[in-house]
PDB file of N, CA and C in Angstrom:
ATOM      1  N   UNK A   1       0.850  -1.186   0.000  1.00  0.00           N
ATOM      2  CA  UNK A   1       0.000   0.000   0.000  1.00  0.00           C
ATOM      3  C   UNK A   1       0.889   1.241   0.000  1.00  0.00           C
ATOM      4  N   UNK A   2       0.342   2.224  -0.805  1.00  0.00           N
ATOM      5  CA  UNK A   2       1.280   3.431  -0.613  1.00  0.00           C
ATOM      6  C   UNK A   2       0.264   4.780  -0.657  1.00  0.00           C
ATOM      7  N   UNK A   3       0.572   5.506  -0.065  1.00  0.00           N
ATOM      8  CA  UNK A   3      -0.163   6.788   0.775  1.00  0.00           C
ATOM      9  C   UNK A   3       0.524   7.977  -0.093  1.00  0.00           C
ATOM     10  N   UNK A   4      -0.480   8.972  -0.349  1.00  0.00           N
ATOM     11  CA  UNK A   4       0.427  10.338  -0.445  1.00  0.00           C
ATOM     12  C   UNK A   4      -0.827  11.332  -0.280  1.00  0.00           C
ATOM     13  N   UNK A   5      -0.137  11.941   0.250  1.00  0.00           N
ATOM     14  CA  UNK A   5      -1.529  13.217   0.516  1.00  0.00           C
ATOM     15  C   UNK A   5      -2.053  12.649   1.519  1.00  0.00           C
ATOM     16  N   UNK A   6      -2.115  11.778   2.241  1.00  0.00           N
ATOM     17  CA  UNK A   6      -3.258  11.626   2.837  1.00  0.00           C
ATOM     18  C   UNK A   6      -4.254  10.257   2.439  1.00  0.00           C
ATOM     19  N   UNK A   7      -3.652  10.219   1.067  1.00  0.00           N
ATOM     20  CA  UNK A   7      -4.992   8.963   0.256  1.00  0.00           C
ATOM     21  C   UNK A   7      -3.456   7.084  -0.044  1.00  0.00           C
ATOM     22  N   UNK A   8      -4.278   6.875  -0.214  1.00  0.00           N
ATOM     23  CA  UNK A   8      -3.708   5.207  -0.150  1.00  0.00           C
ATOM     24  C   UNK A   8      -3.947   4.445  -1.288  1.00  0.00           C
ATOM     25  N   UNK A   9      -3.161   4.518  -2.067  1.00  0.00           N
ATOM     26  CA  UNK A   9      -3.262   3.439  -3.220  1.00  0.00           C
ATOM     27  C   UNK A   9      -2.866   2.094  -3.404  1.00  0.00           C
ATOM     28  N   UNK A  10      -3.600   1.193  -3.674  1.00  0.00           N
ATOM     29  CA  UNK A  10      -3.051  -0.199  -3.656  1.00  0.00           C
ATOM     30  C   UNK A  10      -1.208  -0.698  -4.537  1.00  0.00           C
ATOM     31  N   UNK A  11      -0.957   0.275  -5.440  1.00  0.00           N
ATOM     32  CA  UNK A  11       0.328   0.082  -5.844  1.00  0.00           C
ATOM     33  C   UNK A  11       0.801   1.252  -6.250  1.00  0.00           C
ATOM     34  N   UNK A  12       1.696   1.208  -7.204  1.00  0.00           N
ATOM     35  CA  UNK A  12       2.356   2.667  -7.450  1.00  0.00           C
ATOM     36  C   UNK A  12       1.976   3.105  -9.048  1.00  0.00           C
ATOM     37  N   UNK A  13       1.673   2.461  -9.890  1.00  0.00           N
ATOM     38  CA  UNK A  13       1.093   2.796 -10.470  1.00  0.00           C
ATOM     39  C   UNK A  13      -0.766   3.409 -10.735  1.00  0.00           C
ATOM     40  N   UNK A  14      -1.305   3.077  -9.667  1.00  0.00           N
ATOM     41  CA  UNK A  14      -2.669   3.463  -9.536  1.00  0.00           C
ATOM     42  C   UNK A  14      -2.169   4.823  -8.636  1.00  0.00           C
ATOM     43  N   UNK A  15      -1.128   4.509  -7.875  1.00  0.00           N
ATOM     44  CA  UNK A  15      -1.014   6.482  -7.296  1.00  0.00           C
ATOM     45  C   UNK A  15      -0.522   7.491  -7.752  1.00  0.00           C
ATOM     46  N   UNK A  16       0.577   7.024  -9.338  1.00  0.00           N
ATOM     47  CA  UNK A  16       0.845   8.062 -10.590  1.00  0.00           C
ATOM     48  C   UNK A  16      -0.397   8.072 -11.122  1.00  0.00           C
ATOM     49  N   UNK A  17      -1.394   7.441 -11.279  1.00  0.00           N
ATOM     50  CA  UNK A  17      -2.876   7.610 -12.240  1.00  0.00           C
ATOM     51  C   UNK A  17      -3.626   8.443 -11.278  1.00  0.00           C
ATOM     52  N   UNK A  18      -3.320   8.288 -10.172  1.00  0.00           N
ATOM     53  CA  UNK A  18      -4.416   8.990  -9.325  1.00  0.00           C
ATOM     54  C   UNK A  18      -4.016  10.778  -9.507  1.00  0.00           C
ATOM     55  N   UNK A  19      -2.833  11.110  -9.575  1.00  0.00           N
ATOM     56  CA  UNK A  19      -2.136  12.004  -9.708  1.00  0.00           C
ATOM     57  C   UNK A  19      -2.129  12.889 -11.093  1.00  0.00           C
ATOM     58  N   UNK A  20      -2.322  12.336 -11.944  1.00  0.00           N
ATOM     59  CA  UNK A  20      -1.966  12.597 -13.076  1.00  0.00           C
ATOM     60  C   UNK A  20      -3.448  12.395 -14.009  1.00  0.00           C
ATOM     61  N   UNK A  21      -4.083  10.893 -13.566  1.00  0.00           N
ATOM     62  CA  UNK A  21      -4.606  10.526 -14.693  1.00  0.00           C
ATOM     63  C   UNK A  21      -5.872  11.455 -14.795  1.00  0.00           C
ATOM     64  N   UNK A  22      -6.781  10.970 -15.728  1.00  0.00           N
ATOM     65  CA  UNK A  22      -8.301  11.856 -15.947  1.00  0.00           C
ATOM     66  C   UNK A  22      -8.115  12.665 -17.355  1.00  0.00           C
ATOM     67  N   UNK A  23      -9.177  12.897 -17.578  1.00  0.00           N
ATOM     68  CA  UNK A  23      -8.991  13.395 -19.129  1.00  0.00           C
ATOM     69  C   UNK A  23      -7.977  14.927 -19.060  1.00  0.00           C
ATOM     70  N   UNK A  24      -7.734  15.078 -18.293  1.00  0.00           N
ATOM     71  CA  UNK A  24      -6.700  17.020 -18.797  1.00  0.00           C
ATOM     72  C   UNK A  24      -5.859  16.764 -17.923  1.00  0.00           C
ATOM     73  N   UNK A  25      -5.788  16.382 -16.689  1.00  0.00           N
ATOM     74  CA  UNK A  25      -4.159  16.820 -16.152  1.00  0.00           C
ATOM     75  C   UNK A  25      -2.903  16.391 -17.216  1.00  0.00           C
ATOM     76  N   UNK A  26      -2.986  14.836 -17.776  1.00  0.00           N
ATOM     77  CA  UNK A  26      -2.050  14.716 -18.312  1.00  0.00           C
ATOM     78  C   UNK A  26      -1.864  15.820 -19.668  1.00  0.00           C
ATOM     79  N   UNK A  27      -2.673  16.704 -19.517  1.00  0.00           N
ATOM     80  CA  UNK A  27      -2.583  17.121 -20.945  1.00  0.00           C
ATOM     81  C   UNK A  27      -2.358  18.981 -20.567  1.00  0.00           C
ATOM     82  N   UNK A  28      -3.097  19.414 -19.346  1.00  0.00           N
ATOM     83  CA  UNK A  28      -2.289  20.191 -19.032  1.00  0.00           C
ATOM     84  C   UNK A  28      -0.461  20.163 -18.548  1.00  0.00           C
ATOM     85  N   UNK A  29      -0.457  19.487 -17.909  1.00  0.00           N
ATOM     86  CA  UNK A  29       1.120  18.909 -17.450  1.00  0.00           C
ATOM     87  C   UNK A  29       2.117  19.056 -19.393  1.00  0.00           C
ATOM     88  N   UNK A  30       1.340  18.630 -20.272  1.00  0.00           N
ATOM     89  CA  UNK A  30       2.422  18.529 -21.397  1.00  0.00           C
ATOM     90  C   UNK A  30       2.163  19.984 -22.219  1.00  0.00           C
ATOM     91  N   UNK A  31       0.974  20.617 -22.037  1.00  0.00           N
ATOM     92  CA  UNK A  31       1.504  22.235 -22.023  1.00  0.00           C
ATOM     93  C   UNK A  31       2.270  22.869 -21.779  1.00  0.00           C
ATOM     94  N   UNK A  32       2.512  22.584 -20.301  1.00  0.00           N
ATOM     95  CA  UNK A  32       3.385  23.490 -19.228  1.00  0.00           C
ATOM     96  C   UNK A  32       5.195  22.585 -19.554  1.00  0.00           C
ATOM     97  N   UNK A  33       5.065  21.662 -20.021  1.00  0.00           N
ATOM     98  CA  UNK A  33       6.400  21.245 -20.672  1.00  0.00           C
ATOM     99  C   UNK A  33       7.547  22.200 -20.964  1.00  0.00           C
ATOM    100  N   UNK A  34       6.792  23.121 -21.591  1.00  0.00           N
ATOM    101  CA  UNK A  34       7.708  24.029 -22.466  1.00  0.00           C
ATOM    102  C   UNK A  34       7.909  25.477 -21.473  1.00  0.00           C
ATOM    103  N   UNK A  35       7.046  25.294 -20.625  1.00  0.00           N
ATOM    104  CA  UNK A  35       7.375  26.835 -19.881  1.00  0.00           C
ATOM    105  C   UNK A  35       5.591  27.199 -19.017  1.00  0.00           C
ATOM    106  N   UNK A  36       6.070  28.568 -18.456  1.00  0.00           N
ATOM    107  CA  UNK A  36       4.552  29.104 -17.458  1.00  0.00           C
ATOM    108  C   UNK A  36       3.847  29.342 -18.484  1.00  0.00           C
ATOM    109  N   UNK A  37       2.531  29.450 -18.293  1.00  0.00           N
ATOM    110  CA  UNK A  37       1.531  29.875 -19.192  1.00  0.00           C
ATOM    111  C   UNK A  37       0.374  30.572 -18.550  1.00  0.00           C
ATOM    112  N   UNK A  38       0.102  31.497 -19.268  1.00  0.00           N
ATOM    113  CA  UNK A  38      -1.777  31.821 -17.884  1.00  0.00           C
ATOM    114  C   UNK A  38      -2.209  31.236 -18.579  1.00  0.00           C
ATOM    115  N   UNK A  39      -3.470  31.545 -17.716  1.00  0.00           N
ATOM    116  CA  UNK A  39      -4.584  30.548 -17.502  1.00  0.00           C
ATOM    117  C   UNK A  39      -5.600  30.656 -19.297  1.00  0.00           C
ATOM    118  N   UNK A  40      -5.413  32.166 -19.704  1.00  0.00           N
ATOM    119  CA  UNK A  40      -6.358  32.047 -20.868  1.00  0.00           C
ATOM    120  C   UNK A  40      -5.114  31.338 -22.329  1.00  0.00           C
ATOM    121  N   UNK A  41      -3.913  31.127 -22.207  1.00  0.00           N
ATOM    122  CA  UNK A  41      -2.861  30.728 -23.108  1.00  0.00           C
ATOM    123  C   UNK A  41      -3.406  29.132 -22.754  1.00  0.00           C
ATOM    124  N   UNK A  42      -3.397  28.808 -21.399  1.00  0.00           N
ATOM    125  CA  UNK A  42      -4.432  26.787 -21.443  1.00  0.00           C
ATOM    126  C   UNK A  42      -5.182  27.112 -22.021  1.00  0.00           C
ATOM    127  N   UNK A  43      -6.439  27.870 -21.825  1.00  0.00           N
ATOM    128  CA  UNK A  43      -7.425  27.476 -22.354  1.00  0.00           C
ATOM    129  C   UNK A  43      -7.563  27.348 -23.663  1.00  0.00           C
ATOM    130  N   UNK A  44      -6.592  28.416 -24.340  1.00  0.00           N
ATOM    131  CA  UNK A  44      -6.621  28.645 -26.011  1.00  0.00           C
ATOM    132  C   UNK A  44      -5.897  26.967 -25.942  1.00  0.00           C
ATOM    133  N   UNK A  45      -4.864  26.755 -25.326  1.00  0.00           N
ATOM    134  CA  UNK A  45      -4.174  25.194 -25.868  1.00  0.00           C
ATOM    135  C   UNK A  45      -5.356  24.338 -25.956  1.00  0.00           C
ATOM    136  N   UNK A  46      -6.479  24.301 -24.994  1.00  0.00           N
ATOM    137  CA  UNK A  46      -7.506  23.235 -24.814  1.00  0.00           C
ATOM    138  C   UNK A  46      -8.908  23.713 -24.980  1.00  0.00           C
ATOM    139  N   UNK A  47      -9.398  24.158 -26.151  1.00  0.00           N
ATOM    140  CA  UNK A  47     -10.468  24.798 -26.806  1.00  0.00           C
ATOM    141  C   UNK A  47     -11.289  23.669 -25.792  1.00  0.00           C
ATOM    142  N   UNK A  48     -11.533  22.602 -25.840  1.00  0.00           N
ATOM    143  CA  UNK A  48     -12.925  21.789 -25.503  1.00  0.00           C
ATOM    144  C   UNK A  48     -12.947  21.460 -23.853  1.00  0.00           C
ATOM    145  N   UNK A  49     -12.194  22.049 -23.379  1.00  0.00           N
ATOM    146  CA  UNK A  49     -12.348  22.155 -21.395  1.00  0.00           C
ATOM    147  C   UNK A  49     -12.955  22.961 -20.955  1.00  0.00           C
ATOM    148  N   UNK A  50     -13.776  22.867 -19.983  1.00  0.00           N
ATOM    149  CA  UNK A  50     -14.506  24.014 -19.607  1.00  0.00           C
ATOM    150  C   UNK A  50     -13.760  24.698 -18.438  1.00  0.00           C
ATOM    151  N   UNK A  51     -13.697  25.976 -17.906  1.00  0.00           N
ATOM    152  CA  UNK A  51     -13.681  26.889 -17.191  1.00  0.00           C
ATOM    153  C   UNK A  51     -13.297  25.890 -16.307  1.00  0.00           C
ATOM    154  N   UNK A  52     -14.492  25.442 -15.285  1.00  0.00           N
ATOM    155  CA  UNK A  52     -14.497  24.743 -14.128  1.00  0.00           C
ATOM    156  C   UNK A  52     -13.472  23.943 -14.216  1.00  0.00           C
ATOM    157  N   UNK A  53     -13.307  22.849 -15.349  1.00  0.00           N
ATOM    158  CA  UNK A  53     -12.792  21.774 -15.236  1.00  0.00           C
ATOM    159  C   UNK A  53     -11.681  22.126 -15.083  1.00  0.00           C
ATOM    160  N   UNK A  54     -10.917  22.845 -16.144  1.00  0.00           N
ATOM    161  CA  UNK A  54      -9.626  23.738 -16.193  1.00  0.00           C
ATOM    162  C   UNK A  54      -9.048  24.506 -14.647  1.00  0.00           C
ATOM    163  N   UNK A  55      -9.712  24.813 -14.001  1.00  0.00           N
ATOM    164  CA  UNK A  55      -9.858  25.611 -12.843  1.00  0.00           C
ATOM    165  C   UNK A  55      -9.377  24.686 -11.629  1.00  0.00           C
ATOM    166  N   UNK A  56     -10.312  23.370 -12.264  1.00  0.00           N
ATOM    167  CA  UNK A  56     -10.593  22.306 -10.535  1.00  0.00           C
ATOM    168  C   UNK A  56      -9.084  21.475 -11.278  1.00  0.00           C
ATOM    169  N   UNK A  57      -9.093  21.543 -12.586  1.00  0.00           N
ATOM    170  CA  UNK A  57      -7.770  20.685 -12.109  1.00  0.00           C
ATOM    171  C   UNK A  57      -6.273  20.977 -12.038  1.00  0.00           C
ATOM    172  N   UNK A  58      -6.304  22.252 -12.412  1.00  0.00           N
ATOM    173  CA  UNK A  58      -5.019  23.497 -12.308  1.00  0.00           C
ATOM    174  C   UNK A  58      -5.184  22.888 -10.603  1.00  0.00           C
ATOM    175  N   UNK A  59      -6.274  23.480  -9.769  1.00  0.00           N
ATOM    176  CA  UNK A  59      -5.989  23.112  -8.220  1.00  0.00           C
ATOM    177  C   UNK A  59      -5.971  22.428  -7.899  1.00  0.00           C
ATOM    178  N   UNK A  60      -5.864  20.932  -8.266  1.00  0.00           N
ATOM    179  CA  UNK A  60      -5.244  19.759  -7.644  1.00  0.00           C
ATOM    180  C   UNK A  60      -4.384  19.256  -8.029  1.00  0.00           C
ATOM    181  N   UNK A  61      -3.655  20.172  -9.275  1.00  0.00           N
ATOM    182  CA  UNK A  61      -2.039  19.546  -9.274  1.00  0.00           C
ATOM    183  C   UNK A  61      -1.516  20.482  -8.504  1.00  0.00           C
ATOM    184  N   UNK A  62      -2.046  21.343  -8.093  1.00  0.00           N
ATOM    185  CA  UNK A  62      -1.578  22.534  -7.302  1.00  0.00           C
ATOM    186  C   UNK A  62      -1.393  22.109  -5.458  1.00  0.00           C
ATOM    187  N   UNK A  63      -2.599  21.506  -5.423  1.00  0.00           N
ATOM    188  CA  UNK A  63      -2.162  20.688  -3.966  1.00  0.00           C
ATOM    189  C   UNK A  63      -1.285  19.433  -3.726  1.00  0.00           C
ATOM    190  N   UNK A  64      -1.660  18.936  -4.614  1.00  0.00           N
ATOM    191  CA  UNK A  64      -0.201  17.886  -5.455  1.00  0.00           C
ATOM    192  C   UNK A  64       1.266  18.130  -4.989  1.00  0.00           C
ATOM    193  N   UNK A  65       1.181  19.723  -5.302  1.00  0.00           N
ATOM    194  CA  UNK A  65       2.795  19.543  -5.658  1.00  0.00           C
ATOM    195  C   UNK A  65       3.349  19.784  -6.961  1.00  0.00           C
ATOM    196  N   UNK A  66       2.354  19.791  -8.069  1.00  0.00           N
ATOM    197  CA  UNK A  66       3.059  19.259  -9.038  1.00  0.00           C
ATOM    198  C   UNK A  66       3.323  20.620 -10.508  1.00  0.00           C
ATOM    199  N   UNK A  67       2.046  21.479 -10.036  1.00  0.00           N
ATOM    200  CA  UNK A  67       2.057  23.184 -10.279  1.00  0.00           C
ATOM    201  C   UNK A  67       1.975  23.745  -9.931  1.00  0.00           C
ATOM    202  N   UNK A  68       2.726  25.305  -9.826  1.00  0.00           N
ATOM    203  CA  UNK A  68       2.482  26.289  -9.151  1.00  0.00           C
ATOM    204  C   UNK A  68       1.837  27.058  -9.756  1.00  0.00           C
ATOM    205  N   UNK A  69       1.283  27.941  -8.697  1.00  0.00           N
ATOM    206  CA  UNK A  69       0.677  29.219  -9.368  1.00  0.00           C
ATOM    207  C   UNK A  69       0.998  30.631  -9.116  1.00  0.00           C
ATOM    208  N   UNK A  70       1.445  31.053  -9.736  1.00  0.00           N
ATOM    209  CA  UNK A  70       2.040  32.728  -9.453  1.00  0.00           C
ATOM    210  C   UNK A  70       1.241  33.670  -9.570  1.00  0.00           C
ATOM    211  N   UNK A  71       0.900  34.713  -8.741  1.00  0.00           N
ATOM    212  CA  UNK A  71       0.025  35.531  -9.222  1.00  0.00           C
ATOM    213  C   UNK A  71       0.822  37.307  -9.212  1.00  0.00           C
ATOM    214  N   UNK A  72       0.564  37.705 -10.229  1.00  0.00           N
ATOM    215  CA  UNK A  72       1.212  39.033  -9.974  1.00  0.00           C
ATOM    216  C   UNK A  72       0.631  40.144  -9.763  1.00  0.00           C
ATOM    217  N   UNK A  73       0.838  40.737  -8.955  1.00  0.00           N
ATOM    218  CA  UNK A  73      -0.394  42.030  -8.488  1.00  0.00           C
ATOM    219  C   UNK A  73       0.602  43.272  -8.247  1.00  0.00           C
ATOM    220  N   UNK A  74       1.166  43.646  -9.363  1.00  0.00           N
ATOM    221  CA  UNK A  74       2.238  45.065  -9.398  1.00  0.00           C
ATOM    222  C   UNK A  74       1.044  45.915  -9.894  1.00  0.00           C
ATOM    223  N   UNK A  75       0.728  45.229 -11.189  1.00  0.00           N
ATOM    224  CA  UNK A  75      -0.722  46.164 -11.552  1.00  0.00           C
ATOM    225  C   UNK A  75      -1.392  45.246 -12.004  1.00  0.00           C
ATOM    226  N   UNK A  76      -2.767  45.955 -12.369  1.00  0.00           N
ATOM    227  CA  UNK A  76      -3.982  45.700 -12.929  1.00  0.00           C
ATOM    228  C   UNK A  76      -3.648  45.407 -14.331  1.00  0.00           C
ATOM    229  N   UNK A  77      -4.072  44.381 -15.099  1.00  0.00           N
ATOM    230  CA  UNK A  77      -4.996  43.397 -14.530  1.00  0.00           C
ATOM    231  C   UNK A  77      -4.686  42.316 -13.643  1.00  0.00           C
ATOM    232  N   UNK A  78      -5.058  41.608 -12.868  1.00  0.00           N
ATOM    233  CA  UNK A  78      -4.095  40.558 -12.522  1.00  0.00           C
ATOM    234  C   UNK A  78      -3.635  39.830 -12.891  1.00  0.00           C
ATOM    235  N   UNK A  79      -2.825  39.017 -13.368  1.00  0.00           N
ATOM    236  CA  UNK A  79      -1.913  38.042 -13.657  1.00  0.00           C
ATOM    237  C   UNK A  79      -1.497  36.894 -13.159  1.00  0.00           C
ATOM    238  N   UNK A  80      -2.060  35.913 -13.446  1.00  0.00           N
ATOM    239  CA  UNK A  80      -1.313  34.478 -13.128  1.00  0.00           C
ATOM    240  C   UNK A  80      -1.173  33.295 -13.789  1.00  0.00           C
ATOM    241  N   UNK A  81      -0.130  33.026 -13.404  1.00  0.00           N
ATOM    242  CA  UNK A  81       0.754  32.010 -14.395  1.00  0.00           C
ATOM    243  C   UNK A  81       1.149  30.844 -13.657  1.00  0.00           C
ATOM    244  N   UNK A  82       0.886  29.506 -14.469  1.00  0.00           N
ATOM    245  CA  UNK A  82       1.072  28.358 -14.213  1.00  0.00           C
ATOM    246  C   UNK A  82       2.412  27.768 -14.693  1.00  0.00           C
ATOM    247  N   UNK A  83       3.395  27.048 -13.560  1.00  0.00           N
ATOM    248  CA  UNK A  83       4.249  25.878 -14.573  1.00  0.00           C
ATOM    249  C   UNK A  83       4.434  24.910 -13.688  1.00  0.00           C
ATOM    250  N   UNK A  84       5.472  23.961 -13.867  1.00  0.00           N
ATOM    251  CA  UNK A  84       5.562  22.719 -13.294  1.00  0.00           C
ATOM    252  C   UNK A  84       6.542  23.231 -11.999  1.00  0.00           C
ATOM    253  N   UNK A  85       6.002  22.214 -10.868  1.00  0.00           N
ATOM    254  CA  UNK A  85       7.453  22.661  -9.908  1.00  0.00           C
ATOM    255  C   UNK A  85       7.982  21.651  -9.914  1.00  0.00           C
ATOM    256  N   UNK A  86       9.448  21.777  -9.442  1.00  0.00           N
ATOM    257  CA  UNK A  86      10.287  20.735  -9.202  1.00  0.00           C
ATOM    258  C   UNK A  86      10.008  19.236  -9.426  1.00  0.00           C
ATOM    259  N   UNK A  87       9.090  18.896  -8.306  1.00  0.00           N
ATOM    260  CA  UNK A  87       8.833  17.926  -8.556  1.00  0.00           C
ATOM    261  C   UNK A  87       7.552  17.227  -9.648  1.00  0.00           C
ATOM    262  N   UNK A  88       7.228  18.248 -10.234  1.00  0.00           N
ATOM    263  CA  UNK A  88       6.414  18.737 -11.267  1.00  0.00           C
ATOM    264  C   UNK A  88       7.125  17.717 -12.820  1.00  0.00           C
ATOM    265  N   UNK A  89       8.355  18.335 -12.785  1.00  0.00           N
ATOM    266  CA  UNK A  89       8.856  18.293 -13.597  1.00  0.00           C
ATOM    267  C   UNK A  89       9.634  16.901 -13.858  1.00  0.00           C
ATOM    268  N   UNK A  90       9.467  16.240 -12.774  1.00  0.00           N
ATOM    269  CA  UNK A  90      10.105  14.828 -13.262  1.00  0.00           C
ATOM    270  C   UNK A  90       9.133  13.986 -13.550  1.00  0.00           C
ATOM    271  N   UNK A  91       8.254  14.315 -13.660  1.00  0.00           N
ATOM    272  CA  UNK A  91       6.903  13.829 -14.690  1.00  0.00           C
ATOM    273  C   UNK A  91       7.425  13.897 -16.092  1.00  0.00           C
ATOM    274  N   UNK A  92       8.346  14.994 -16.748  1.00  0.00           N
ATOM    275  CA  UNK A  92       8.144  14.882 -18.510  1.00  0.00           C
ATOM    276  C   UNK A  92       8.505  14.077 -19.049  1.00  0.00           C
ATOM    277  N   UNK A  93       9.091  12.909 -18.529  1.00  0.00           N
ATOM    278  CA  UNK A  93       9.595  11.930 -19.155  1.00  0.00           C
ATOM    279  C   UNK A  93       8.384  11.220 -19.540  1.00  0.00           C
ATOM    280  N   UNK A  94       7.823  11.101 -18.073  1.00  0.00           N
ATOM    281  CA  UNK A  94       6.537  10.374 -18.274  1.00  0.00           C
ATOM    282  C   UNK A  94       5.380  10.468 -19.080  1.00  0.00           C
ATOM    283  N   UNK A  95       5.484  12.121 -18.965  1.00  0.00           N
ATOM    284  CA  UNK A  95       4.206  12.781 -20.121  1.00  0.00           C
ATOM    285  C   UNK A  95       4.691  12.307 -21.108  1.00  0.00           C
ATOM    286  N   UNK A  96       6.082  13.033 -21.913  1.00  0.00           N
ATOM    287  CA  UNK A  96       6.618  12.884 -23.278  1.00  0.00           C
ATOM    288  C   UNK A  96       6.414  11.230 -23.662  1.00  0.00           C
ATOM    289  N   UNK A  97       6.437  10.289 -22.829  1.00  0.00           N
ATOM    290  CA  UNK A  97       6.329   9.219 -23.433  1.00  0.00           C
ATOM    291  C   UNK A  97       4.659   8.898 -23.432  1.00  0.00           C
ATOM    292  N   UNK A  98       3.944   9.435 -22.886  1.00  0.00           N
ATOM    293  CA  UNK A  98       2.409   9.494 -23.028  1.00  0.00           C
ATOM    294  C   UNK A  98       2.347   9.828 -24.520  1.00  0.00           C
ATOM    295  N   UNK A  99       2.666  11.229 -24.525  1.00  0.00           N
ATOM    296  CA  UNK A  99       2.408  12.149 -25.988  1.00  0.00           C
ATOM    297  C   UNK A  99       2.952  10.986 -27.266  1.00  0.00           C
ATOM    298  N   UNK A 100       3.956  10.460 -26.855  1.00  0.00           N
ATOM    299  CA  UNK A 100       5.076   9.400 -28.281  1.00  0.00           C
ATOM    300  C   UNK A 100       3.834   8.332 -28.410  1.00  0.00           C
ATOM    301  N   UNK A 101       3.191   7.626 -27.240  1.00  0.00           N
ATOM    302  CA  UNK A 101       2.665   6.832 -27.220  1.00  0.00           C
ATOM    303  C   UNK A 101       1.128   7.028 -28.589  1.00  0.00           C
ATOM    304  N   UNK A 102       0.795   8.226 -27.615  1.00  0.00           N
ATOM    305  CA  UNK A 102      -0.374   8.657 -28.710  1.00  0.00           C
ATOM    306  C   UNK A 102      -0.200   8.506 -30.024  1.00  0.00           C
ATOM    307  N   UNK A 103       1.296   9.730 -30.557  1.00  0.00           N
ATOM    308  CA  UNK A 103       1.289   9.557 -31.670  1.00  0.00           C
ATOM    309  C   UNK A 103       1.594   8.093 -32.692  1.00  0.00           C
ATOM    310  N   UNK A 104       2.398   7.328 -31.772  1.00  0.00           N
ATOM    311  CA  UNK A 104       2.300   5.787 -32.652  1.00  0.00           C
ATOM    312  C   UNK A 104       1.334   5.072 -32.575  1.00  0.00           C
ATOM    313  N   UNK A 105       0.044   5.308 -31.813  1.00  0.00           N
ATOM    314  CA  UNK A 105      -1.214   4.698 -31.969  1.00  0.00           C
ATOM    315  C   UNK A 105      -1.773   4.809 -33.045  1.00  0.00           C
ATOM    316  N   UNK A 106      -1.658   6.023 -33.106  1.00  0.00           N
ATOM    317  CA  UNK A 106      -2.460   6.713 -34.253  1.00  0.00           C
ATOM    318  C   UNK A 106      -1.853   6.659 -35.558  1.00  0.00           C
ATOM    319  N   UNK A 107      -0.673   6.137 -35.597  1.00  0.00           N
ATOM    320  CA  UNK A 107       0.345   5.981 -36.588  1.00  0.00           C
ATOM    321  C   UNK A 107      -0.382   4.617 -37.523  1.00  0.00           C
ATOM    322  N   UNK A 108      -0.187   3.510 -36.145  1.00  0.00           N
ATOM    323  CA  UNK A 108      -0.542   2.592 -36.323  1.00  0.00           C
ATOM    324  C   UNK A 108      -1.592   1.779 -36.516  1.00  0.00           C
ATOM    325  N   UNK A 109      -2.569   2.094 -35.677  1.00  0.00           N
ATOM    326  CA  UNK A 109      -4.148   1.643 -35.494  1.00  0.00           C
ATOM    327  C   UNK A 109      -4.966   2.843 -35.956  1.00  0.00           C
ATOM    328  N   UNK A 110      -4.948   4.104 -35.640  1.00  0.00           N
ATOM    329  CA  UNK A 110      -6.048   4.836 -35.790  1.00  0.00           C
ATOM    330  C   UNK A 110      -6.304   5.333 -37.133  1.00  0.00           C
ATOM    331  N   UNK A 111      -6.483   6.440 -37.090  1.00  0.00           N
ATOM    332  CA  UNK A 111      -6.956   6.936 -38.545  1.00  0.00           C
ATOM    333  C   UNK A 111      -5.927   8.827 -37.926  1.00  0.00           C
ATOM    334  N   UNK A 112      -5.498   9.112 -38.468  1.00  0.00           N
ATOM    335  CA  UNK A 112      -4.539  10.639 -38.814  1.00  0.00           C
ATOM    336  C   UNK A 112      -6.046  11.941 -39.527  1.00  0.00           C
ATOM    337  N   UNK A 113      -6.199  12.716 -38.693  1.00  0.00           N
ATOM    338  CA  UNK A 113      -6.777  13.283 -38.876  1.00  0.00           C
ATOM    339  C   UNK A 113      -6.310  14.599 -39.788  1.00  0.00           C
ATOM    340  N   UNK A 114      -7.438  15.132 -40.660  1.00  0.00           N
ATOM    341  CA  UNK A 114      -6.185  15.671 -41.329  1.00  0.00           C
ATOM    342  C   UNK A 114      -6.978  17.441 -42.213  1.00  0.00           C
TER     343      UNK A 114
END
């Protein structure tokens, strides 16, 4: 059994899925790959997420551990920007081989949209 946060997963792979998995974290996480982004630069990356969803799951990689959030208040308007922290970031291996994975699915089995 292994614990984090507080919660208990039967192995270690169901507590990287618990972390990560669901339809957008893994896909916010390979946004933020490349650098911070606000919040309306995700949303343009992920036209079909809604507000909320985008919102609720920015804050639980955020209690995670796994993004930060900066907010800047020198001036108006406000400003805040998302990227990976530290330990954020030793995920990209993991993402990047998510993303490789996709694309040889689709290489292979799916259909290439076009």
């Amino acid at each position: 059994m292994y614990t984090f946060k507080g919660k208990e997963y039967p192995c270690c792979a169901s507590l990287t899925m618990g972390i990560i998995g669901g339809k957008w974290k893994t896909v916010i996480l390979y946004h933020l790959i490349e650098g911070p982004l606000r919040y309306n630069e995700l949303r343009k990356e992920m036209p079909t997420v809604t507000e909320r969803t985008l919102s609720l799951q920015l804050k639980t990689l955020e209690e995670d551990g796994i993004v930060k959030r900066k907010v800047y208040t020198s001036k108006p308007p406000l400003k805040v920007e998302y990227s990976l922290t530290d330990f954020g970031k030793t995920l990209i291996p993991v993402i990047i081989s998510i993303a490789d994975w996709g694309v040889y699915a689709v290489e292979n089995k799916g259909e290439l949209a076009v």
